[in-house]
C-alpha atoms as a PDB file:
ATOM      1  CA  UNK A   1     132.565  80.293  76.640  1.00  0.00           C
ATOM      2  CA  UNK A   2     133.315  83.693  75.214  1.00  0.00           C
ATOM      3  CA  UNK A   3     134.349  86.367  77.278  1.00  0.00           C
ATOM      4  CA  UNK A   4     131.781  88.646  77.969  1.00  0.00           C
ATOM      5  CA  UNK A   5     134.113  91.616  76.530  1.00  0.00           C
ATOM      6  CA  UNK A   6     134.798  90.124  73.236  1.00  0.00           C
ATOM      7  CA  UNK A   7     131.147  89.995  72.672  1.00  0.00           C
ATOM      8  CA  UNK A   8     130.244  93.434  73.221  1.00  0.00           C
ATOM      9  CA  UNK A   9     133.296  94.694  71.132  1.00  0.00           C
ATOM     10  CA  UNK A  10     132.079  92.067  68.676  1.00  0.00           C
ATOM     11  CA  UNK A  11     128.730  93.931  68.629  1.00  0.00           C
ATOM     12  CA  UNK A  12     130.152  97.018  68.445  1.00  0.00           C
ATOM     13  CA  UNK A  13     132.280  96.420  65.235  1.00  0.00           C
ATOM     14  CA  UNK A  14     129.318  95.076  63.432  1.00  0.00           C
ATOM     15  CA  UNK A  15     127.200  97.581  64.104  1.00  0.00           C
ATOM     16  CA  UNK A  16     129.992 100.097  62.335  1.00  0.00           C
ATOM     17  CA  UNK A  17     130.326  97.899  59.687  1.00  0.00           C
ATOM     18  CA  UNK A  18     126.456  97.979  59.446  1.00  0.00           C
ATOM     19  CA  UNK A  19     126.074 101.735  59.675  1.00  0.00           C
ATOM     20  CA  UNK A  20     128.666 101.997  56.330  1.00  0.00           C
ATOM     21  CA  UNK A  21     126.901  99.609  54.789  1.00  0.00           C
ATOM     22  CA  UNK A  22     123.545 101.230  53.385  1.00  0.00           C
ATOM     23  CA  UNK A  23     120.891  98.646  53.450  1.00  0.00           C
ATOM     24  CA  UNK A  24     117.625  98.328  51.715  1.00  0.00           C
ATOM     25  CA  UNK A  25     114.671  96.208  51.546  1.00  0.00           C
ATOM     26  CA  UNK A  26     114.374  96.213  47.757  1.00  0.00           C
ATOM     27  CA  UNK A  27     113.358  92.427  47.177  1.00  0.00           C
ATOM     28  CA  UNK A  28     112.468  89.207  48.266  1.00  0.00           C
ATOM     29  CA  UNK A  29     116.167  88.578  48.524  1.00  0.00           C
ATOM     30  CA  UNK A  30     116.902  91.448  50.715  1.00  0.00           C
ATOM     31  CA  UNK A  31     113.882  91.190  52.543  1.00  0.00           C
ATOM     32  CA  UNK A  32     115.102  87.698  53.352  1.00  0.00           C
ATOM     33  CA  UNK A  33     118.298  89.041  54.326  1.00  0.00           C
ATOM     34  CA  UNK A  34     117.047  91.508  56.722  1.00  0.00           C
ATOM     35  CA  UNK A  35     114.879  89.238  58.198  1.00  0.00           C
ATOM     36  CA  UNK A  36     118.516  86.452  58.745  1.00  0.00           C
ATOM     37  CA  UNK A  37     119.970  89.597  60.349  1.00  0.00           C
ATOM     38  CA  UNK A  38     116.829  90.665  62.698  1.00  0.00           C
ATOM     39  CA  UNK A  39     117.449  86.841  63.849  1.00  0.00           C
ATOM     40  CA  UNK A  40     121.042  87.004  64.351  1.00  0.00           C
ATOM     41  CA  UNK A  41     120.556  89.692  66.292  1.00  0.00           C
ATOM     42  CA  UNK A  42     118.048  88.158  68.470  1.00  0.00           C
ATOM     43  CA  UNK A  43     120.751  85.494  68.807  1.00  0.00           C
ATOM     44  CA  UNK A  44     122.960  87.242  70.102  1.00  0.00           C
ATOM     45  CA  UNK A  45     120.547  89.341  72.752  1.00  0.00           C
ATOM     46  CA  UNK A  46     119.564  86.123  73.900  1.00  0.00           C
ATOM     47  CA  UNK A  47     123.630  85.001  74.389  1.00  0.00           C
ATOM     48  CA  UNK A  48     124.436  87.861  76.453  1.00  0.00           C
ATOM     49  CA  UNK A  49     121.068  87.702  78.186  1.00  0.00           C
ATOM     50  CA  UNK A  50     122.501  83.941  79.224  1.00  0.00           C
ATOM     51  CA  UNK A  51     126.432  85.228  79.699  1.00  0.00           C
ATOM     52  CA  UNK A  52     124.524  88.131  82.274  1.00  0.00           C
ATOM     53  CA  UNK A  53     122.705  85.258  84.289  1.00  0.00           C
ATOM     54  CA  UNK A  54     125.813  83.228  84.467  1.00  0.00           C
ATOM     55  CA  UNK A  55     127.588  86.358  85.794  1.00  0.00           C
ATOM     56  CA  UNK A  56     125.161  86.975  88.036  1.00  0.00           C
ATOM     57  CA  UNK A  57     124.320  83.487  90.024  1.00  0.00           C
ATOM     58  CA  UNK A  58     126.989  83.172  92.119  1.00  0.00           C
ATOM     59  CA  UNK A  59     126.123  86.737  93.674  1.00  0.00           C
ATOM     60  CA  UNK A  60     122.443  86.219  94.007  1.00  0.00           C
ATOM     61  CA  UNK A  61     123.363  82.986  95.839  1.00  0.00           C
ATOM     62  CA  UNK A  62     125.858  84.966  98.291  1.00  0.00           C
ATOM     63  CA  UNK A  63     123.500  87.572  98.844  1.00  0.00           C
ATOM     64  CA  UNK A  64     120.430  85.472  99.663  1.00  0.00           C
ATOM     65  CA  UNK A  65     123.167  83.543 102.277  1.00  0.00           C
ATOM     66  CA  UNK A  66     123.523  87.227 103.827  1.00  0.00           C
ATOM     67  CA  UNK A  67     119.944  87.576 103.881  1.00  0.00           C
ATOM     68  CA  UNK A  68     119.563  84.008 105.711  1.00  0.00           C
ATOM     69  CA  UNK A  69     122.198  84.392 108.431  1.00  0.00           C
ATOM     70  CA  UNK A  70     120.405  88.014 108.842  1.00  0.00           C
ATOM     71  CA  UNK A  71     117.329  86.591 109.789  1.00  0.00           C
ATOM     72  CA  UNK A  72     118.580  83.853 111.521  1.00  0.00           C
ATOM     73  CA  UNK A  73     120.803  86.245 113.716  1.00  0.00           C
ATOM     74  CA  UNK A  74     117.686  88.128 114.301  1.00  0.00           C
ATOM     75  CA  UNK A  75     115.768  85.544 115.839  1.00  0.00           C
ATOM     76  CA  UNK A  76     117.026  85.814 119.066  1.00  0.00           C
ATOM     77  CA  UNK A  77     116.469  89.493 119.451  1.00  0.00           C
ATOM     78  CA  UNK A  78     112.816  89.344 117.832  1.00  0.00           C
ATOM     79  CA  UNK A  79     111.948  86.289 120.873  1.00  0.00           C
ATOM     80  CA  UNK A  80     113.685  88.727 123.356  1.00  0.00           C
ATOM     81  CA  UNK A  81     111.155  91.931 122.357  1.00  0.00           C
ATOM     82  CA  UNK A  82     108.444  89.878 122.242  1.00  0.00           C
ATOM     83  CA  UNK A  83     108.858  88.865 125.843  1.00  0.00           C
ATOM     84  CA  UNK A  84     109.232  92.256 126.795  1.00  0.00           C
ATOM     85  CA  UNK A  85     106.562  93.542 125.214  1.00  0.00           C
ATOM     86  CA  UNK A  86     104.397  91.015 126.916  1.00  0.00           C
ATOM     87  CA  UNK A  87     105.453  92.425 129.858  1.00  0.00           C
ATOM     88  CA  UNK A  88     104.808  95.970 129.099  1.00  0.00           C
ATOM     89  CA  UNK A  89     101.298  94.726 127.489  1.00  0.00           C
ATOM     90  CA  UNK A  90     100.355  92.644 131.094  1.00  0.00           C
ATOM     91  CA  UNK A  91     101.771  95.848 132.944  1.00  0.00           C
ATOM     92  CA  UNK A  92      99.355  98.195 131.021  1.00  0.00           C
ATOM     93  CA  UNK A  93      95.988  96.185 131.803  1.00  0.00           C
ATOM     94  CA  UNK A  94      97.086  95.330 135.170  1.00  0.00           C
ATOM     95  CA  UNK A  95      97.095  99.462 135.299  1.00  0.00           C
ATOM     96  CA  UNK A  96      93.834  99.985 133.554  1.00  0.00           C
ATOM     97  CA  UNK A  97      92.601  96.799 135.728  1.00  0.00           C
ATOM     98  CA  UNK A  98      93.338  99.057 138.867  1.00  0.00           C
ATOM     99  CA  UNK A  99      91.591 102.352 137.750  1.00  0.00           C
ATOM    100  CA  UNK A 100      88.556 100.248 136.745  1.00  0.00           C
ATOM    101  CA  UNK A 101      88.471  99.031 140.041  1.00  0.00           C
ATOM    102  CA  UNK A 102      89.074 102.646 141.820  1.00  0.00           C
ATOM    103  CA  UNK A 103      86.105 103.588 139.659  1.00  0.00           C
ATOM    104  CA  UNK A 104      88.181 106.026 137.665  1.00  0.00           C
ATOM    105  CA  UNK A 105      88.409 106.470 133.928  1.00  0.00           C
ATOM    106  CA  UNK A 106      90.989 104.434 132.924  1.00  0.00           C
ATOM    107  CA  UNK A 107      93.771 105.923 131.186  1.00  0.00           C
ATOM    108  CA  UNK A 108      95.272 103.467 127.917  1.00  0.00           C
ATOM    109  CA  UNK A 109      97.849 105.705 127.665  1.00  0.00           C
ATOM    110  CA  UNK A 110     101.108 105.471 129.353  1.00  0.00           C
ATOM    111  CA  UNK A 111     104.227 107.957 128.341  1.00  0.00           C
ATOM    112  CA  UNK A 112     107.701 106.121 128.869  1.00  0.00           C
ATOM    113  CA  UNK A 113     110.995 107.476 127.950  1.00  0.00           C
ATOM    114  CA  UNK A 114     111.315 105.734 124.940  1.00  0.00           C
ATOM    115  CA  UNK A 115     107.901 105.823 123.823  1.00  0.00           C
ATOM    116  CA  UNK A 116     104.509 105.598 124.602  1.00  0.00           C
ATOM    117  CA  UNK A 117     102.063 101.964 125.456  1.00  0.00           C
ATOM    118  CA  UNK A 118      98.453 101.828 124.940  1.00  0.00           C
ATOM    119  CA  UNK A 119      95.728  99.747 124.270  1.00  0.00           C
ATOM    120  CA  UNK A 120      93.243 100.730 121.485  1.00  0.00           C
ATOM    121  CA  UNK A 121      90.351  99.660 120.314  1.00  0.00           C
ATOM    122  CA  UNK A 122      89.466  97.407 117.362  1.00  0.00           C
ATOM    123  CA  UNK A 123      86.933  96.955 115.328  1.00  0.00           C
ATOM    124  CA  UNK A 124      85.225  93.569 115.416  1.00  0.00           C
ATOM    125  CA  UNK A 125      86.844  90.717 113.175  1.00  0.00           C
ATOM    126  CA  UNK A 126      84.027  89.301 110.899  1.00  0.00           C
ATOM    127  CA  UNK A 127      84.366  85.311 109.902  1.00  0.00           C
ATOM    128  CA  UNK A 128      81.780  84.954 106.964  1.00  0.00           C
ATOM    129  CA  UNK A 129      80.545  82.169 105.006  1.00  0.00           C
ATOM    130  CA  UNK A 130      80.009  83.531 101.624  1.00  0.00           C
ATOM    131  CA  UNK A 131      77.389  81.168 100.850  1.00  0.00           C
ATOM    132  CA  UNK A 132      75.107  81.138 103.482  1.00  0.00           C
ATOM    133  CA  UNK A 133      75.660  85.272 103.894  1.00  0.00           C
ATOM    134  CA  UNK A 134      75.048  85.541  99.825  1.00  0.00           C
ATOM    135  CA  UNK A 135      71.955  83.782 100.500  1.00  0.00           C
ATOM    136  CA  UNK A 136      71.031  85.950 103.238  1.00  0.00           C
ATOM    137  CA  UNK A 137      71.901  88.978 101.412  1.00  0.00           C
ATOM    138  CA  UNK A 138      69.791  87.953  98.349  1.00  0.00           C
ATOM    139  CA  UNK A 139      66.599  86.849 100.323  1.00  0.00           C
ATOM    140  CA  UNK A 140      67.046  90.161 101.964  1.00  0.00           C
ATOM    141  CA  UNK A 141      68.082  93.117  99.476  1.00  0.00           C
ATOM    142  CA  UNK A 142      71.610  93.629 100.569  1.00  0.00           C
ATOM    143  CA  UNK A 143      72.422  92.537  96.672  1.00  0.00           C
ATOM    144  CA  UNK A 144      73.907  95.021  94.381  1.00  0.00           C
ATOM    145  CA  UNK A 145      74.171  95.159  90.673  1.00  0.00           C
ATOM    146  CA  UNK A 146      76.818  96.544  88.795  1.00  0.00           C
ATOM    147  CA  UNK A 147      74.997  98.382  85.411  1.00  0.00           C
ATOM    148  CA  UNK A 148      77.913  98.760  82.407  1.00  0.00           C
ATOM    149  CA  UNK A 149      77.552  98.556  78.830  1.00  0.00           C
ATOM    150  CA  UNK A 150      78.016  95.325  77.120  1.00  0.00           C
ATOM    151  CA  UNK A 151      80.971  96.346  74.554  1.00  0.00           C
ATOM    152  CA  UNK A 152      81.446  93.298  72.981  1.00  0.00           C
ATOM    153  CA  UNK A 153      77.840  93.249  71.917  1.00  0.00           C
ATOM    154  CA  UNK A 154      76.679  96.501  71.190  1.00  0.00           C
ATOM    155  CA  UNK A 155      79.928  96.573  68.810  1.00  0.00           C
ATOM    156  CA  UNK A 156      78.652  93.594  67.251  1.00  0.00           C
ATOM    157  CA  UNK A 157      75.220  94.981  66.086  1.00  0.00           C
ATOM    158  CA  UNK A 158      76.273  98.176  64.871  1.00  0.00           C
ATOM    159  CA  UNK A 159      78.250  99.182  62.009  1.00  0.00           C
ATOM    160  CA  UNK A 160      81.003 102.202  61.530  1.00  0.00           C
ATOM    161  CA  UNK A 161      80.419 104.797  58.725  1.00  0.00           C
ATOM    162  CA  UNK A 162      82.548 108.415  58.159  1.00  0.00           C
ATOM    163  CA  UNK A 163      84.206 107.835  61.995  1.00  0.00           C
ATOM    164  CA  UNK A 164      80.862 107.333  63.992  1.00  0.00           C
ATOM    165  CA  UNK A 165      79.147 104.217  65.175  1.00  0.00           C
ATOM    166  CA  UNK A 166      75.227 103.652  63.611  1.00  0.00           C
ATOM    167  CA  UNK A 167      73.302 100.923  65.292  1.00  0.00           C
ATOM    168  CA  UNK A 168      70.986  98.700  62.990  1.00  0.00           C
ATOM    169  CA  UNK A 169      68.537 101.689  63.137  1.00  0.00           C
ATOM    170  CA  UNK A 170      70.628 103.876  60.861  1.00  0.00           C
ATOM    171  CA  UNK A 171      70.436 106.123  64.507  1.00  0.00           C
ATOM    172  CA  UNK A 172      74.415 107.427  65.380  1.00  0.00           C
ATOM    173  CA  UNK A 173      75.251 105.654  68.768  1.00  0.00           C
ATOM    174  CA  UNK A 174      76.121 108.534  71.597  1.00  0.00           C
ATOM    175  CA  UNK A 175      79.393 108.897  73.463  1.00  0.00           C
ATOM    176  CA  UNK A 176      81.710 107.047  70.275  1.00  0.00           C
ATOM    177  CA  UNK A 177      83.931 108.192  67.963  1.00  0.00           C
ATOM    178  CA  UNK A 178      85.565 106.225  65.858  1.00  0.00           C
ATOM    179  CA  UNK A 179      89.648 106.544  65.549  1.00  0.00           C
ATOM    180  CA  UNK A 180      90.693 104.471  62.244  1.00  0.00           C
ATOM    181  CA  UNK A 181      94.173 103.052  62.533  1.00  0.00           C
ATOM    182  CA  UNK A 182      97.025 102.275  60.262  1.00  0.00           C
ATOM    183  CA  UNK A 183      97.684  98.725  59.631  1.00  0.00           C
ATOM    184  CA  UNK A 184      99.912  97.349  62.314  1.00  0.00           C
ATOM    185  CA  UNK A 185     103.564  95.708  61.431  1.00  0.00           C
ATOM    186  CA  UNK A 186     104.309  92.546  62.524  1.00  0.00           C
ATOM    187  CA  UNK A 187     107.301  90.410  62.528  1.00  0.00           C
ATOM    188  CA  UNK A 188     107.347  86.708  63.236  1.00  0.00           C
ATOM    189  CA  UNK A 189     109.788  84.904  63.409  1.00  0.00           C
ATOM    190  CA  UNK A 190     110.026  80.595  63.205  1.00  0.00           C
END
């Protein structure tokens, strides 16, 4: 395995070279050639992409060990202030429990040093069945449709003249204009 040092300075030496070197796509033959280096180049990326995970494995492995022994040494206290916040939770009705019974307002809302306790309300927790609900819903109005223009087809039927859109009327279709583009490069490579 190469060192990943000698690589980079590797790089770094051909790329000087490279920069002295004027090159230019002037045939089929240097077209060819430029194409061998774009791969070579890819090569290499892909090399140090592999050296960098190699270099990197044993410390993701140490650092998700840290991350296991921290929530396994956390365990303990997360049982511990559960248990006392059931206690503090069956304190805090047992207090509301009281004032209900004194026929007072009951107060949800208890100020400790470290913080306050309180009960508040939810709202209810609904378990649907999508089915039987959508069939509900649909019987009953509670439906909605989404309205949006069909792209794909609208594009389809109409044809583009001096940057607008006409559909098969001759008629200019509103709210289009029509951006020409230069031809896109692409490079495969096999």
């Amino acid at each position: 395995m190469v060192p990943l040092e000698n690589v980079l300075v590797e790089l770094e030496e051909q790329e000087v070279q490279e920069l002295q070197n004027v090159f230019a796509v002037v045939d089929l033959e240097t077209a060819a050639e430029a194409q061998r280096r774009i791969v070579y180049f890819e090569d290499r990326k892909t090399e140090i992409d592999s050296i960098i995970e190699k270099q990197i494995a044993p410390f993701l492995l140490k650092i998700e060990k840290i991350k296991e022994w921290g929530e396994q040494a956390k365990i303990e206290f997360n049982e511990k202030q559960v248990h006392y916040s059931n206690h503090l939770e069956h304190y805090l009705r047992q207090e509301v429990a009281k004032q209900l019974e004194t026929g007072k307002k009951p107060k949800k809302t208890i100020a400790l040093p470290y913080g306050k306790i309180s009960l508040k309300s939810q709202q209810p927790k609904f378990e649907k069945d999508e089915s039987e609900l959508f069939q509900y819903a649909k019987e009953n109005g509670f439906i909605r449709v989404k309205e949006e223009t069909n792209w794909a087809e609208l594009k389809k039927k109409c044809v583009v003249a001096d940057g607008k859109l006409y559909d098969t009327n001759g008629e200019q279709v509103p709210g289009v204009v029509v951006v020409e583009q230069p031809e896109k490069f692409e490079l495969k490579m096999e």
